[in-house]
Each structure stands twice: as C-alpha cells, then as structure tokens.
C-alpha atoms as a PDB file:
ATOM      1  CA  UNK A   1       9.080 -21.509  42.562  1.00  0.00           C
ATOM      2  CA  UNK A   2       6.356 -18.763  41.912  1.00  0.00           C
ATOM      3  CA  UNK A   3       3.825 -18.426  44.125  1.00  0.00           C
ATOM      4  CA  UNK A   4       0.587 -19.663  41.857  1.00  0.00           C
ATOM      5  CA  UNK A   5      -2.385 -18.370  44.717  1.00  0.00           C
ATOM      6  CA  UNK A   6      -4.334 -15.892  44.068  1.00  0.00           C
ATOM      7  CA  UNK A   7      -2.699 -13.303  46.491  1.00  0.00           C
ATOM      8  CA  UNK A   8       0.418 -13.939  45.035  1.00  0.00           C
ATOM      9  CA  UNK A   9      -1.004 -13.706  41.218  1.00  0.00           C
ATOM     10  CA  UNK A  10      -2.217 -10.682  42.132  1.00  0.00           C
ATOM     11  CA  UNK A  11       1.029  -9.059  43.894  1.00  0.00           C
ATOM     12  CA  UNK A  12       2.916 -10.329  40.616  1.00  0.00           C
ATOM     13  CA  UNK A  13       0.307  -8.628  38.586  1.00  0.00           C
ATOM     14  CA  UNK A  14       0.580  -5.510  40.631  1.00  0.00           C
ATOM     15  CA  UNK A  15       4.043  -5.777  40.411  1.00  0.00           C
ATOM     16  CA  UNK A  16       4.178  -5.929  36.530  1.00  0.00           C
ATOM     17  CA  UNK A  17       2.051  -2.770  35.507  1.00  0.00           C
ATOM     18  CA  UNK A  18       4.767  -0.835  38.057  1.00  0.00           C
ATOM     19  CA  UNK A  19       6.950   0.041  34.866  1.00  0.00           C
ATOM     20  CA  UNK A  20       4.143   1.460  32.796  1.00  0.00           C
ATOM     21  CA  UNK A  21       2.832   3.549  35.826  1.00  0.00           C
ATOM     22  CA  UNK A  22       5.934   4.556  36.957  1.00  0.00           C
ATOM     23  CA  UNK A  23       6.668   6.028  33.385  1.00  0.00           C
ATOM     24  CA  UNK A  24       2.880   7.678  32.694  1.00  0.00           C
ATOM     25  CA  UNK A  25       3.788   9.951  35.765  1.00  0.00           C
ATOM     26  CA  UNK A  26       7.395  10.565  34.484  1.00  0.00           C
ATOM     27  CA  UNK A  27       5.701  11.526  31.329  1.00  0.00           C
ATOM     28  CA  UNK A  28       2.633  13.796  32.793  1.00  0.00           C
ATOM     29  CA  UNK A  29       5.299  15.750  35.008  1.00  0.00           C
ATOM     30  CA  UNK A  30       8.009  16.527  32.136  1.00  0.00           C
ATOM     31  CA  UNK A  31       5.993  16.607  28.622  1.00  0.00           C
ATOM     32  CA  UNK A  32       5.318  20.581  27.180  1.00  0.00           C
ATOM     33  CA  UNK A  33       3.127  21.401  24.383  1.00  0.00           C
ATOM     34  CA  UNK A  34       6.149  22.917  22.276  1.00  0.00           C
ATOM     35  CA  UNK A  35       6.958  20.750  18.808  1.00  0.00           C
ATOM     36  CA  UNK A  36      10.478  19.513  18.618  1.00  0.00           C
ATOM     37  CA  UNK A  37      13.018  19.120  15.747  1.00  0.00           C
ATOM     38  CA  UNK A  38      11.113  17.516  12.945  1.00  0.00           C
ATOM     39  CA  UNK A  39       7.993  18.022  14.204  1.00  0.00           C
ATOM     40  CA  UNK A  40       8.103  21.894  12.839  1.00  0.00           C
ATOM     41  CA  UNK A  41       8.253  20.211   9.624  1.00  0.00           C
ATOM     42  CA  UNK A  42       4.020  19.429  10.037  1.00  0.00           C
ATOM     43  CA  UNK A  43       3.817  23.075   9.808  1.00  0.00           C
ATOM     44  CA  UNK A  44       3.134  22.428   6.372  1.00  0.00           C
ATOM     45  CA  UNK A  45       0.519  19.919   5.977  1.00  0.00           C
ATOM     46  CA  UNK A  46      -1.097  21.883   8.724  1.00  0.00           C
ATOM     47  CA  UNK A  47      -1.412  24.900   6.075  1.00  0.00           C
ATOM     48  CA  UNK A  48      -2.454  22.830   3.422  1.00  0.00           C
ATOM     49  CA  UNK A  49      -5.401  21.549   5.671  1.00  0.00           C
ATOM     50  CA  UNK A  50      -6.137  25.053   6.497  1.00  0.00           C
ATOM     51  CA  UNK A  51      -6.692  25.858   2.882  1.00  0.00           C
ATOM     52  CA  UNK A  52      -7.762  22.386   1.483  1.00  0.00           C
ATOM     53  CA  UNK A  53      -5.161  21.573  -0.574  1.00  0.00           C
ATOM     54  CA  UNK A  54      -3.041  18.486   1.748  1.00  0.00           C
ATOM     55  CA  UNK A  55      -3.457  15.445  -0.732  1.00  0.00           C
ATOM     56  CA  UNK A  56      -2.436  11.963  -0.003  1.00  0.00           C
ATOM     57  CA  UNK A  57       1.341  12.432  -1.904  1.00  0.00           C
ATOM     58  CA  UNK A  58       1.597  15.094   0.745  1.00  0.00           C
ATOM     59  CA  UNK A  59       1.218  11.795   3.439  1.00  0.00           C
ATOM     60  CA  UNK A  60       3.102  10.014   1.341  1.00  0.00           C
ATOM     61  CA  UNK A  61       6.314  12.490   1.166  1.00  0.00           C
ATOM     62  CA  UNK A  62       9.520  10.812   2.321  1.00  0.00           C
ATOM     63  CA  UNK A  63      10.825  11.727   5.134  1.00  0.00           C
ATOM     64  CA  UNK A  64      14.697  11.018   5.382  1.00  0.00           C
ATOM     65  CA  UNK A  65      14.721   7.652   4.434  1.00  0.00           C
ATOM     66  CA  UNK A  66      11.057   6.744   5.960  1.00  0.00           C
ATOM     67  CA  UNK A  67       7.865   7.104   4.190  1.00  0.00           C
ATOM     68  CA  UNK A  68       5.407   8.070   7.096  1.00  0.00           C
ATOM     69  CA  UNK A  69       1.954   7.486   5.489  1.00  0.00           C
ATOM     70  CA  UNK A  70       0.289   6.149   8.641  1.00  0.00           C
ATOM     71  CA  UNK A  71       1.929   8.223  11.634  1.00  0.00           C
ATOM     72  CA  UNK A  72       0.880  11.444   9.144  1.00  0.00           C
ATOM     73  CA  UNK A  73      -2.693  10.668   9.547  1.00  0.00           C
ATOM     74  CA  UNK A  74      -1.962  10.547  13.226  1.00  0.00           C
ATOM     75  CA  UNK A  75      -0.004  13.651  13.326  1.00  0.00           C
ATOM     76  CA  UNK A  76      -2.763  15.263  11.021  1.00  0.00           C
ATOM     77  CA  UNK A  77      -5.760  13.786  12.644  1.00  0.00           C
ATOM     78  CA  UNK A  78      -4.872  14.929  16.232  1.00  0.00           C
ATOM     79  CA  UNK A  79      -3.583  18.079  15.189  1.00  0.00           C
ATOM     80  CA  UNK A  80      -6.687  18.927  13.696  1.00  0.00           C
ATOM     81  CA  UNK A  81      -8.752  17.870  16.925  1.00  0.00           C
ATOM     82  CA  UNK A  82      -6.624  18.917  19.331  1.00  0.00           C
ATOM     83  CA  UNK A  83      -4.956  22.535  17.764  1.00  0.00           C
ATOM     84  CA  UNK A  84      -1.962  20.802  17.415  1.00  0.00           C
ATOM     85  CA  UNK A  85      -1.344  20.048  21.506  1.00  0.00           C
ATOM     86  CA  UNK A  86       1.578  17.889  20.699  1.00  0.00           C
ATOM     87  CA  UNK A  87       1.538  16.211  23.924  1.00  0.00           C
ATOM     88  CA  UNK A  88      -1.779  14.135  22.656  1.00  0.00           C
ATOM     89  CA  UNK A  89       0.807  12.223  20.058  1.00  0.00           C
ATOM     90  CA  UNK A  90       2.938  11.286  23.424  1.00  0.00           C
ATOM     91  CA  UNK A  91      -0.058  10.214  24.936  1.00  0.00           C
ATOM     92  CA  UNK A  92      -0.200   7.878  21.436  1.00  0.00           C
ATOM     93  CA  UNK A  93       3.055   6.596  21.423  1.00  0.00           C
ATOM     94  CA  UNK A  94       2.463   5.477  25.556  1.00  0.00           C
ATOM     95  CA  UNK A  95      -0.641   3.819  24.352  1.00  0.00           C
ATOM     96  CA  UNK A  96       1.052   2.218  21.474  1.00  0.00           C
ATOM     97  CA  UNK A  97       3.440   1.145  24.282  1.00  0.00           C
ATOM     98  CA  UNK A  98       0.854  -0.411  26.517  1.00  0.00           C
ATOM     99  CA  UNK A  99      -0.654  -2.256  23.416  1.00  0.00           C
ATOM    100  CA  UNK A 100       2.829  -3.707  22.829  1.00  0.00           C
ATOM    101  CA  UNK A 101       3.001  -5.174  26.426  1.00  0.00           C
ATOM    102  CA  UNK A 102      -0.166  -6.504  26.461  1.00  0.00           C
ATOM    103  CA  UNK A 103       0.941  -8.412  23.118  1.00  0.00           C
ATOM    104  CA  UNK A 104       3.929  -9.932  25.179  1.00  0.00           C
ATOM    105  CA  UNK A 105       1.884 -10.961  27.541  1.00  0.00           C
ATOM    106  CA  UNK A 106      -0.604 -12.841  25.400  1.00  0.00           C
ATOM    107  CA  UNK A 107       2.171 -14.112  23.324  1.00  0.00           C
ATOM    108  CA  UNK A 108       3.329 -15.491  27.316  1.00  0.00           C
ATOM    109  CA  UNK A 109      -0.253 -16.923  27.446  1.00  0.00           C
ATOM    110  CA  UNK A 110       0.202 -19.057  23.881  1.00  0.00           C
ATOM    111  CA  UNK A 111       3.623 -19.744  24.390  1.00  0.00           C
ATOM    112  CA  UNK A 112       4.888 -20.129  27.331  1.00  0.00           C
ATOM    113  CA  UNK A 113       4.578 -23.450  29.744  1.00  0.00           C
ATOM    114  CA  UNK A 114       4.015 -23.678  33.789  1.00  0.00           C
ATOM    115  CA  UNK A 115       1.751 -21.913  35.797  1.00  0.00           C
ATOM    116  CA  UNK A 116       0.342 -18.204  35.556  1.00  0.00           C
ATOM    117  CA  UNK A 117       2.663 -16.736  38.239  1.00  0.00           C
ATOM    118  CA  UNK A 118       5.595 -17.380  35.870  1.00  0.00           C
ATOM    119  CA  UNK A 119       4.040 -15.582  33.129  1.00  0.00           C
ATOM    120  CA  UNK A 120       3.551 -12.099  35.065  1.00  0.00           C
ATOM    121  CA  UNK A 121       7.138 -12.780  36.344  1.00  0.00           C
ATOM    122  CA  UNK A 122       8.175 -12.651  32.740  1.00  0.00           C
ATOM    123  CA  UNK A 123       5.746  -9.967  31.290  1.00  0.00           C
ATOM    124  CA  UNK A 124       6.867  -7.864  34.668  1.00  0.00           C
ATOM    125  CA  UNK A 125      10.940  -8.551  33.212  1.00  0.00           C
ATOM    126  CA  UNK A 126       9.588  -7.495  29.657  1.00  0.00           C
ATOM    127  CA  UNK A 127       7.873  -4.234  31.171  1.00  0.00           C
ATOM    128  CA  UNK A 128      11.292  -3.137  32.807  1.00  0.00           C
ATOM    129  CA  UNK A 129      12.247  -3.210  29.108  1.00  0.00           C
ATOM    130  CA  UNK A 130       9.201  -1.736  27.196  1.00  0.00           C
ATOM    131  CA  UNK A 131       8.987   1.057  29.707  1.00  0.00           C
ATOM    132  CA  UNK A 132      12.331   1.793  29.834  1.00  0.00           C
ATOM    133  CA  UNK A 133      13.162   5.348  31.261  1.00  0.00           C
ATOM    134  CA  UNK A 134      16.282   5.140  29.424  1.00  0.00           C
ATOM    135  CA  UNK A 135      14.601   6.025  26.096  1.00  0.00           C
ATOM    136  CA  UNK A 136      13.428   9.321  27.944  1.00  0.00           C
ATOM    137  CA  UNK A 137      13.623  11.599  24.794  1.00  0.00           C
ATOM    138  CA  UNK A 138      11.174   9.298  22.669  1.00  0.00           C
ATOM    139  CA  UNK A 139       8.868   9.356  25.370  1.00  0.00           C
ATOM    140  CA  UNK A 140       8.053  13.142  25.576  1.00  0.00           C
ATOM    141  CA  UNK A 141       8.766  13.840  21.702  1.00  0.00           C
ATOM    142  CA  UNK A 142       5.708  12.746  20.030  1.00  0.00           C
ATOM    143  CA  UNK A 143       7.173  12.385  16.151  1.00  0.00           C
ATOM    144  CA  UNK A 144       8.404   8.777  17.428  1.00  0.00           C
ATOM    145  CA  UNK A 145       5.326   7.367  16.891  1.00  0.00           C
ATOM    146  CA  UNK A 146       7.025   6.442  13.616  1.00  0.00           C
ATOM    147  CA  UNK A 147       8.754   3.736  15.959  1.00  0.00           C
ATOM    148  CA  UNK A 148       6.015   2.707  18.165  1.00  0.00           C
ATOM    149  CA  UNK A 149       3.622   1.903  15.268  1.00  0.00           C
ATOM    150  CA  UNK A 150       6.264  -0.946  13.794  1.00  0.00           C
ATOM    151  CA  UNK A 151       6.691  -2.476  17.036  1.00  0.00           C
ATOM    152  CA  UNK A 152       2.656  -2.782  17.206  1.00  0.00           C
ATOM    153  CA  UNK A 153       2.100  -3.830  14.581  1.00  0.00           C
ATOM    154  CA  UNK A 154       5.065  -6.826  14.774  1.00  0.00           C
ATOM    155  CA  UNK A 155       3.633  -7.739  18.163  1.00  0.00           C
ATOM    156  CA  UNK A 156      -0.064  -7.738  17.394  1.00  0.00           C
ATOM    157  CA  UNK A 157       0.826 -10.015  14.223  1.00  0.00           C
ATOM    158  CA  UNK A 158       2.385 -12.221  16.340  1.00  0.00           C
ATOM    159  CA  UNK A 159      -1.096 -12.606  18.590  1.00  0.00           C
ATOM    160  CA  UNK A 160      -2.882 -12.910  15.556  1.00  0.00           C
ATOM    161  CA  UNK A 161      -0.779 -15.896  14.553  1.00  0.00           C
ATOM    162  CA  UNK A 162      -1.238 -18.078  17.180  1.00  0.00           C
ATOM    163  CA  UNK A 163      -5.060 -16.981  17.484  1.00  0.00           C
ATOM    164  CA  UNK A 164      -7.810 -19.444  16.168  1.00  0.00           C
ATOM    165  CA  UNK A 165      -9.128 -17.382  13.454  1.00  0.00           C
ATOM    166  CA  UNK A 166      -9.716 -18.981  10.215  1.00  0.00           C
ATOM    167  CA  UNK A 167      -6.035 -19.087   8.191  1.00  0.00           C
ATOM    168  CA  UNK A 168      -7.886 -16.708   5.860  1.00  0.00           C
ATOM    169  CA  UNK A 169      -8.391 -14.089   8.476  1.00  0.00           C
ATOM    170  CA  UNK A 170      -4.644 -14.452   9.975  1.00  0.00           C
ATOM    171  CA  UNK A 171      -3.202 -13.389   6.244  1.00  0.00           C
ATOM    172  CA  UNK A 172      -5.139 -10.833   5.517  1.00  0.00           C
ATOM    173  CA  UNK A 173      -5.104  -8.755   8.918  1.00  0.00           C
ATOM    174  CA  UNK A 174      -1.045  -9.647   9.040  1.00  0.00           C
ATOM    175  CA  UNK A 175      -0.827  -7.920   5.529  1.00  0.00           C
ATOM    176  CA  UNK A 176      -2.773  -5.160   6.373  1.00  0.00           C
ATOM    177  CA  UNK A 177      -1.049  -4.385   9.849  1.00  0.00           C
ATOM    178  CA  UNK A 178       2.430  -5.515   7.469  1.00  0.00           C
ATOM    179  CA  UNK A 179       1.554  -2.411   5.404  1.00  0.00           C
ATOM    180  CA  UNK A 180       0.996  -0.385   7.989  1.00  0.00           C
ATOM    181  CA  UNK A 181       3.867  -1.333   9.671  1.00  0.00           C
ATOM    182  CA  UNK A 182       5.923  -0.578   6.614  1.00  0.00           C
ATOM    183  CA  UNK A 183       4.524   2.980   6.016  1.00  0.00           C
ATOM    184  CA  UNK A 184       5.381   4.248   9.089  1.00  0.00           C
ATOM    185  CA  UNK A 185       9.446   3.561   9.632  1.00  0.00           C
ATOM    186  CA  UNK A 186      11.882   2.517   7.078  1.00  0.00           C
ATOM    187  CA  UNK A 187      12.367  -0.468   9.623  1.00  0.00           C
ATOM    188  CA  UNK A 188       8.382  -1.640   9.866  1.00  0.00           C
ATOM    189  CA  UNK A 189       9.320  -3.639   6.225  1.00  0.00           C
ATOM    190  CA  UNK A 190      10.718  -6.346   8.277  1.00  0.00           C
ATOM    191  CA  UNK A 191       7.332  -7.205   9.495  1.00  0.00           C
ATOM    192  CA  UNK A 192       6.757  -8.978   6.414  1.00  0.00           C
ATOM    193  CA  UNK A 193      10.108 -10.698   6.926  1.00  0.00           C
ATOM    194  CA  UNK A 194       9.508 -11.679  10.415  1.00  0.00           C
ATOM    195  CA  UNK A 195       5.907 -12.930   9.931  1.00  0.00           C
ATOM    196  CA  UNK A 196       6.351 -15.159   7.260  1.00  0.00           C
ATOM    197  CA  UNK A 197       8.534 -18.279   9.047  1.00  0.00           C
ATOM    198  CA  UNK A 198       5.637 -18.375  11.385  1.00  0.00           C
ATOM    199  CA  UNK A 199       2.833 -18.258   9.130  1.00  0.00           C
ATOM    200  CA  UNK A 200       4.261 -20.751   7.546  1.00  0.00           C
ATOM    201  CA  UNK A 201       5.250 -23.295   9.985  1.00  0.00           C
ATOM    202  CA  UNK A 202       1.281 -22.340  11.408  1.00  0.00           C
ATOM    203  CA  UNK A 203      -0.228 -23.092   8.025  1.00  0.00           C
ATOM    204  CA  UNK A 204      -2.274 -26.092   7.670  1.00  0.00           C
ATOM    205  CA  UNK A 205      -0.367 -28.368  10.275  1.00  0.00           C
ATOM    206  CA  UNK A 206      -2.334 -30.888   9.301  1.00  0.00           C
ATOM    207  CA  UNK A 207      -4.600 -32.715   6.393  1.00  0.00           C
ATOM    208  CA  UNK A 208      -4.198 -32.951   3.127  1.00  0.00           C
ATOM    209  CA  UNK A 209      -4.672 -29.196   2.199  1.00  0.00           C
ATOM    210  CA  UNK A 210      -1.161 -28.557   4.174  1.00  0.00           C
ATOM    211  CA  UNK A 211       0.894 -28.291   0.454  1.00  0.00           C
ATOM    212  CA  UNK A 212      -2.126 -25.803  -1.268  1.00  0.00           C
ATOM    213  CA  UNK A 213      -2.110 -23.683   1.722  1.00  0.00           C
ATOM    214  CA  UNK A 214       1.075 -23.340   2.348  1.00  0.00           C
ATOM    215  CA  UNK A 215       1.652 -22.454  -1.708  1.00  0.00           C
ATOM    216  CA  UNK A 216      -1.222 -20.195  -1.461  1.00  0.00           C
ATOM    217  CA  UNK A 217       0.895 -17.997   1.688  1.00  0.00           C
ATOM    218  CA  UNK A 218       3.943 -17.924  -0.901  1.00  0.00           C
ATOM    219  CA  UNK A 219       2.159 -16.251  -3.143  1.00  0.00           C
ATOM    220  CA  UNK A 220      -0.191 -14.044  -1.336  1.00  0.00           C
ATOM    221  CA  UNK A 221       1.889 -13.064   1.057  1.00  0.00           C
ATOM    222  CA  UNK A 222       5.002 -12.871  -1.183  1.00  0.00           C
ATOM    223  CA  UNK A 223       2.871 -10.812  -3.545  1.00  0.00           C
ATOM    224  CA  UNK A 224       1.895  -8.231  -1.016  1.00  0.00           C
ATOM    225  CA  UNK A 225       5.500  -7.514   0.144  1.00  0.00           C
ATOM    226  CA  UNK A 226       6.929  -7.243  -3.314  1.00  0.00           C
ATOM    227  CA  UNK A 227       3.687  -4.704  -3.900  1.00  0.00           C
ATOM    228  CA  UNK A 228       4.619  -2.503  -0.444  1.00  0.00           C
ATOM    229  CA  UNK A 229       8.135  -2.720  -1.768  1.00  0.00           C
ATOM    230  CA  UNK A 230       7.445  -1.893  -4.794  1.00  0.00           C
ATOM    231  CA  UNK A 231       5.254   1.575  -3.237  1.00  0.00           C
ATOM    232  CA  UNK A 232       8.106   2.411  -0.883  1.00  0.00           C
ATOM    233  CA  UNK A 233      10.934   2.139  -3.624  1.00  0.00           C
ATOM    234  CA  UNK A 234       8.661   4.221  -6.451  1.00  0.00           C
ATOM    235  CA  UNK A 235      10.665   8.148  -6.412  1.00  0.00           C
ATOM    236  CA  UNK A 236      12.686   6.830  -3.522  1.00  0.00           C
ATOM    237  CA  UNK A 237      16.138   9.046  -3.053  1.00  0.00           C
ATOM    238  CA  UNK A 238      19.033   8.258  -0.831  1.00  0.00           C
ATOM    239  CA  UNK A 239      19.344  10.783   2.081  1.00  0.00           C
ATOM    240  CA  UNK A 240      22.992  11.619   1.262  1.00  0.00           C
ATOM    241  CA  UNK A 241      23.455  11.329   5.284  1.00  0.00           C
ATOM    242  CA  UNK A 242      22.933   7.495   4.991  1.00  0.00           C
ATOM    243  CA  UNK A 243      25.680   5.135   4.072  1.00  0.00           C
ATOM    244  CA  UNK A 244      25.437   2.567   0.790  1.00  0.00           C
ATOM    245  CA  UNK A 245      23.261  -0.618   1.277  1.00  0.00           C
ATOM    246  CA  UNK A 246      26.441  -2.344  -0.139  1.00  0.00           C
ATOM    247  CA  UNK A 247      28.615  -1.654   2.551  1.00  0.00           C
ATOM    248  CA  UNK A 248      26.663  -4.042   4.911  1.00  0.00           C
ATOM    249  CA  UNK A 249      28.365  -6.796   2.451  1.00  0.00           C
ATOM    250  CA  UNK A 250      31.756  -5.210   2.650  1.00  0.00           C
ATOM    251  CA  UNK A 251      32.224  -4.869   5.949  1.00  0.00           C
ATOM    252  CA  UNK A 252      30.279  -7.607   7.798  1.00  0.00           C
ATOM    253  CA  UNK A 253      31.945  -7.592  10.910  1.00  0.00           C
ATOM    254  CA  UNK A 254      31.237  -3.832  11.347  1.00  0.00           C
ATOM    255  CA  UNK A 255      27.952  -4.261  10.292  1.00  0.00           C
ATOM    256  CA  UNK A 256      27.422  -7.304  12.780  1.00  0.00           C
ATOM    257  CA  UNK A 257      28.916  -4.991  15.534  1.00  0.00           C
ATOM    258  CA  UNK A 258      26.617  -1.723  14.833  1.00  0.00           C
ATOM    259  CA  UNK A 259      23.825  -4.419  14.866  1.00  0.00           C
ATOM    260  CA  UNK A 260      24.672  -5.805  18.142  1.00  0.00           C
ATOM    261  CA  UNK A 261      25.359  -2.224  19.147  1.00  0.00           C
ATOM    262  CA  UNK A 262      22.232  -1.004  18.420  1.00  0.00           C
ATOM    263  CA  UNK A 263      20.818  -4.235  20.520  1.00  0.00           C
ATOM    264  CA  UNK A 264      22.941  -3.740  23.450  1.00  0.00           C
ATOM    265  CA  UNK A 265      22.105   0.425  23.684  1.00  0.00           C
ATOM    266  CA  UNK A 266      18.559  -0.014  25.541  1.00  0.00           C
ATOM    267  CA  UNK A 267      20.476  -1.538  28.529  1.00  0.00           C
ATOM    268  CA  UNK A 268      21.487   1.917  29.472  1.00  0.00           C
ATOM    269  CA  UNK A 269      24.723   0.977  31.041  1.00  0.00           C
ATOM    270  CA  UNK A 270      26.847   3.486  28.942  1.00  0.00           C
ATOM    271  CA  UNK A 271      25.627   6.510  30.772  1.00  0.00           C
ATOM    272  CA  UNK A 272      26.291   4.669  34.519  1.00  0.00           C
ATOM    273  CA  UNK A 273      30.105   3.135  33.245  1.00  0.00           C
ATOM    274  CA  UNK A 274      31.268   6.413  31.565  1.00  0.00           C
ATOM    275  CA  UNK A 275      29.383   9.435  32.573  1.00  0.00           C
ATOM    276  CA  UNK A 276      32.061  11.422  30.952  1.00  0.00           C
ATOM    277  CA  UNK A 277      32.362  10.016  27.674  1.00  0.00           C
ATOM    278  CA  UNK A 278      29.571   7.268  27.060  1.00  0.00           C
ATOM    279  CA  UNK A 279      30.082   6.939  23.135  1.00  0.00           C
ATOM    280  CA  UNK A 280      33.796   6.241  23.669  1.00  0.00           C
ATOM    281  CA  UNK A 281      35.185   2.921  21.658  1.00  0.00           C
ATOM    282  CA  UNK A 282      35.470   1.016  25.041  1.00  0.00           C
ATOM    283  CA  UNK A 283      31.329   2.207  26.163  1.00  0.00           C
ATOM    284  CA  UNK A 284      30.433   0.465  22.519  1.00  0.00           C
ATOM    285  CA  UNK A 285      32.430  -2.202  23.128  1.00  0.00           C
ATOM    286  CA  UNK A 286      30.225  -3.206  26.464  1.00  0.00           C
ATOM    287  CA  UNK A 287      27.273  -2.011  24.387  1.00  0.00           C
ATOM    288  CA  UNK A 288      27.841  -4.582  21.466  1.00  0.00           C
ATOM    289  CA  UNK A 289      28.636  -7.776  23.776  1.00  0.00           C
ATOM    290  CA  UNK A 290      25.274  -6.722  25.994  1.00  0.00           C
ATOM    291  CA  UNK A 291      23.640  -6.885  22.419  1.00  0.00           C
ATOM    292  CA  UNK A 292      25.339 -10.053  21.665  1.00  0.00           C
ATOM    293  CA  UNK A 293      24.922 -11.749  24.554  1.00  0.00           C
ATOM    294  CA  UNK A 294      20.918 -10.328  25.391  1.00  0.00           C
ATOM    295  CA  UNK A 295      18.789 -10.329  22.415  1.00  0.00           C
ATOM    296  CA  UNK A 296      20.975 -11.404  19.979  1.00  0.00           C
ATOM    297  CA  UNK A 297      22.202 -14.498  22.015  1.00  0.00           C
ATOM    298  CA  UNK A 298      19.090 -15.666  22.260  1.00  0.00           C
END
C-alpha cells in the first residue's frame, strides 16, 4: 500500500526528482566547454554565419544517415548567443530530459488508476531510467540532442492525445512535433508510426461523425508522413557504414536480437557482470533477454 497523506505524497515526490538532481550535479561537476567528435563538424555553418552565406540546405545536410534540420537551429542558435559554449546544448539535452519526465508523469495522471502516491512511485521508477547515469557520455556531449528531441517530441504527443483539445488541435500539433521529431534523428520517423494507433482509437469515440473523422486522420495524417518521407528520402545516400534495409528481412532472428539488444543495453548490467570484456557474446546475451523480458515483454 502507498502511503496517500500528504507527508507521504510529498516524501514520494521528493523522492522522485532525486534522479534528475542527482544527475544535474554529475553534469555541472564533469561537463568542459571543448566540442567533441562530430561536433567540430559545426565549424562550418559557424563560418557561413560569420559571412552570411549558411542557407537552409546547409540545415538540411545529412548527417550520416540523419537529417538534423531542427537540432541545427539549436546548435546554430546557441552558438551564436553563447560563442559557441558547448556546455549550453548539455544544458538542452537535460532540459529536454526533464520535459520527457514530466510527460511520463502526466501520461501517469491520464492513465494510470489508484491513488496519487502510486503515481510518484511509478514516475520515481521511470526517473531511475530517464536519468540514467549509465548513458554518461550523452549527457556531457551536447550533439545528442539529436536523440533527446525524438523522445520529446514522442512523449509530448502522447500528452497531447489524451488532452481535451478539440480533435483538430491534437492532429495538427502531433504533425508538427511528428516533423520535428523526424528532422532531428533518423529514428524520430517512428513518431508518426507510434501516434497513429492512438489517434485513432481516440478519434471520435462516439456519435455519428466517428467514420468521417476517423477517414479524415487517414488521410491527413497519412498524407503528412508520406510528405516528411518523401523530404527525408529526396538526395538521400546510404552511409556505406550502415548495413542494407533488406537484411532486417533476411535475418529476422538477428534482427529481433540486435533489437532486444539495443532494449536491454540501458540496464547497465554489462559493465558490473564483465568488467573485462562487456561486449563479449555471453554480456549480449544477458543484454538481449533484459530487453526481451523489460520493455519488450511488456
């Protein structure tokens, strides 16, 4: 049982915003003001600023396999304001962090039954996770905004689902934070994948308009992917790093195991099993069945 007075609300509140101050000191004592890997690549656009000649293909300019529109206004807005202090786009991606959180927690609020207490048990669990210190290097390298943004923008489509704006409203910010989502990391296109079974299932739940607005979503909503599609895929080349789309379909299992892999990793239990070799086929083993049996199981 959770304790549902108002001291113990308040300890369980306490108790879930540990996570996120626990990692803003981690991140004030350890972050420099020195760019890392691909951020030297913004040299670039910062020159073309200098001299007025950055244009909007420049934004647009893949980056491996990720077209960055969005996180290169970030990168080039608070460059410009702050000198290029690279340390202001960590402070962005902890932000984007907390706005994630508070998402979950609202989510909690719509979705979740029994009393509050339960909630900030949860949202406290989900903290452990969003916070993670495990994920150390994307916390103090700024460029991986390109992998907060999706996450916010999933998350905050989510609350604007099961908000009480009018239906009209819900479609049009989804598509616009949908866009966003998918100009920032090759991953954000999923948003539109993700969104659309609840938007669907939300639309019209009742009268006689249910059929109309529900074909109406099809089409509006299955217009505007096809369009950001469409954007993303126009001059698009394969980084010769990255293996064939295809191969997903010929080898399913190892697909299905990178997947649950990939799930598993956040866990951090590689590092703790097999400090001397934590990538070794028996670490991603463990990795894969945490995957399977966490998120994936769910």
């Amino acid at each position: 049982m959770m304790p549902e007075s108002k001291l113990g609300q308040s300890l369980l509140l306490g108790l879930a915003v540990i996570p996120a101050c626990l990692l803003g000191a981690f991140i004030q004592n350890y972050w420099v003001d020195v760019p890392q890997w691909d951020q030297w690549e913004y040299v670039t656009f910062f020159k073309k600023l200098s001299v007025g000649t950055l244009t909007l293909s420049d934004l647009f300019w893949q980056q491996a396999e990720h077209r960055q529109f969005f996180p290169n206004l970030i990168f080039v807005g608070l460059g410009w304001l702050t000198r290029w202090d690279v340390r202001y786009e960590v402070v962005v991606s902890f932000l984007l962090a907390c706005l994630v959180s508070f998402n979950v927690y609202r989510l909690g609020e719509r979705t979740l039954g029994g009393g509050r207490a339960r909630r900030l048990f949860i949202w406290f669990l989900a903290n452990l996770l969003i916070f993670s210190p495990v994920q150390r290097e994307n916390w103090l390298l700024g460029v991986q905004i390109v992998y907060f943004l999706p996450v916010a923008c999933v998350t905050t489509c989510l609350v604007i689902a099961y908000s009480e704006l009018r239906a009209l409203s819900k479609l049009l910010s989804c598509m616009c934070l949908a866009t966003i989502s998918t100009f920032s990391a090759a991953n954000g296109i999923v948003c539109w994948l993700i969104l659309f079974p609840l938007l669907y299932l939300l639309a019209a739940p009742n009268g006689q308009g249910k059929g109309s607005n529900r074909q109406s979503l099809i089409l509006i909503w299955g217009g505007g992917f096809l369009v950001s599609a469409a954007l993303y895929l126009n001059g698009y080349q394969k980084p010769a790093s990255q293996p064939d789309v295809a191969s997903i379909l010929i080898h399913p299992l190892k697909a299905l195991g990178y997947f649950c892999t990939l799930l598993g990793n956040p866990l951090g239990v590689l590092s703790l099993i097999f400090p001397q070799d934590p990538y070794s086929r028996r670490a991603m083993i463990i990795c894969a069945a945490a995957g399977y049996t966490g998120p994936a199981g769910k």
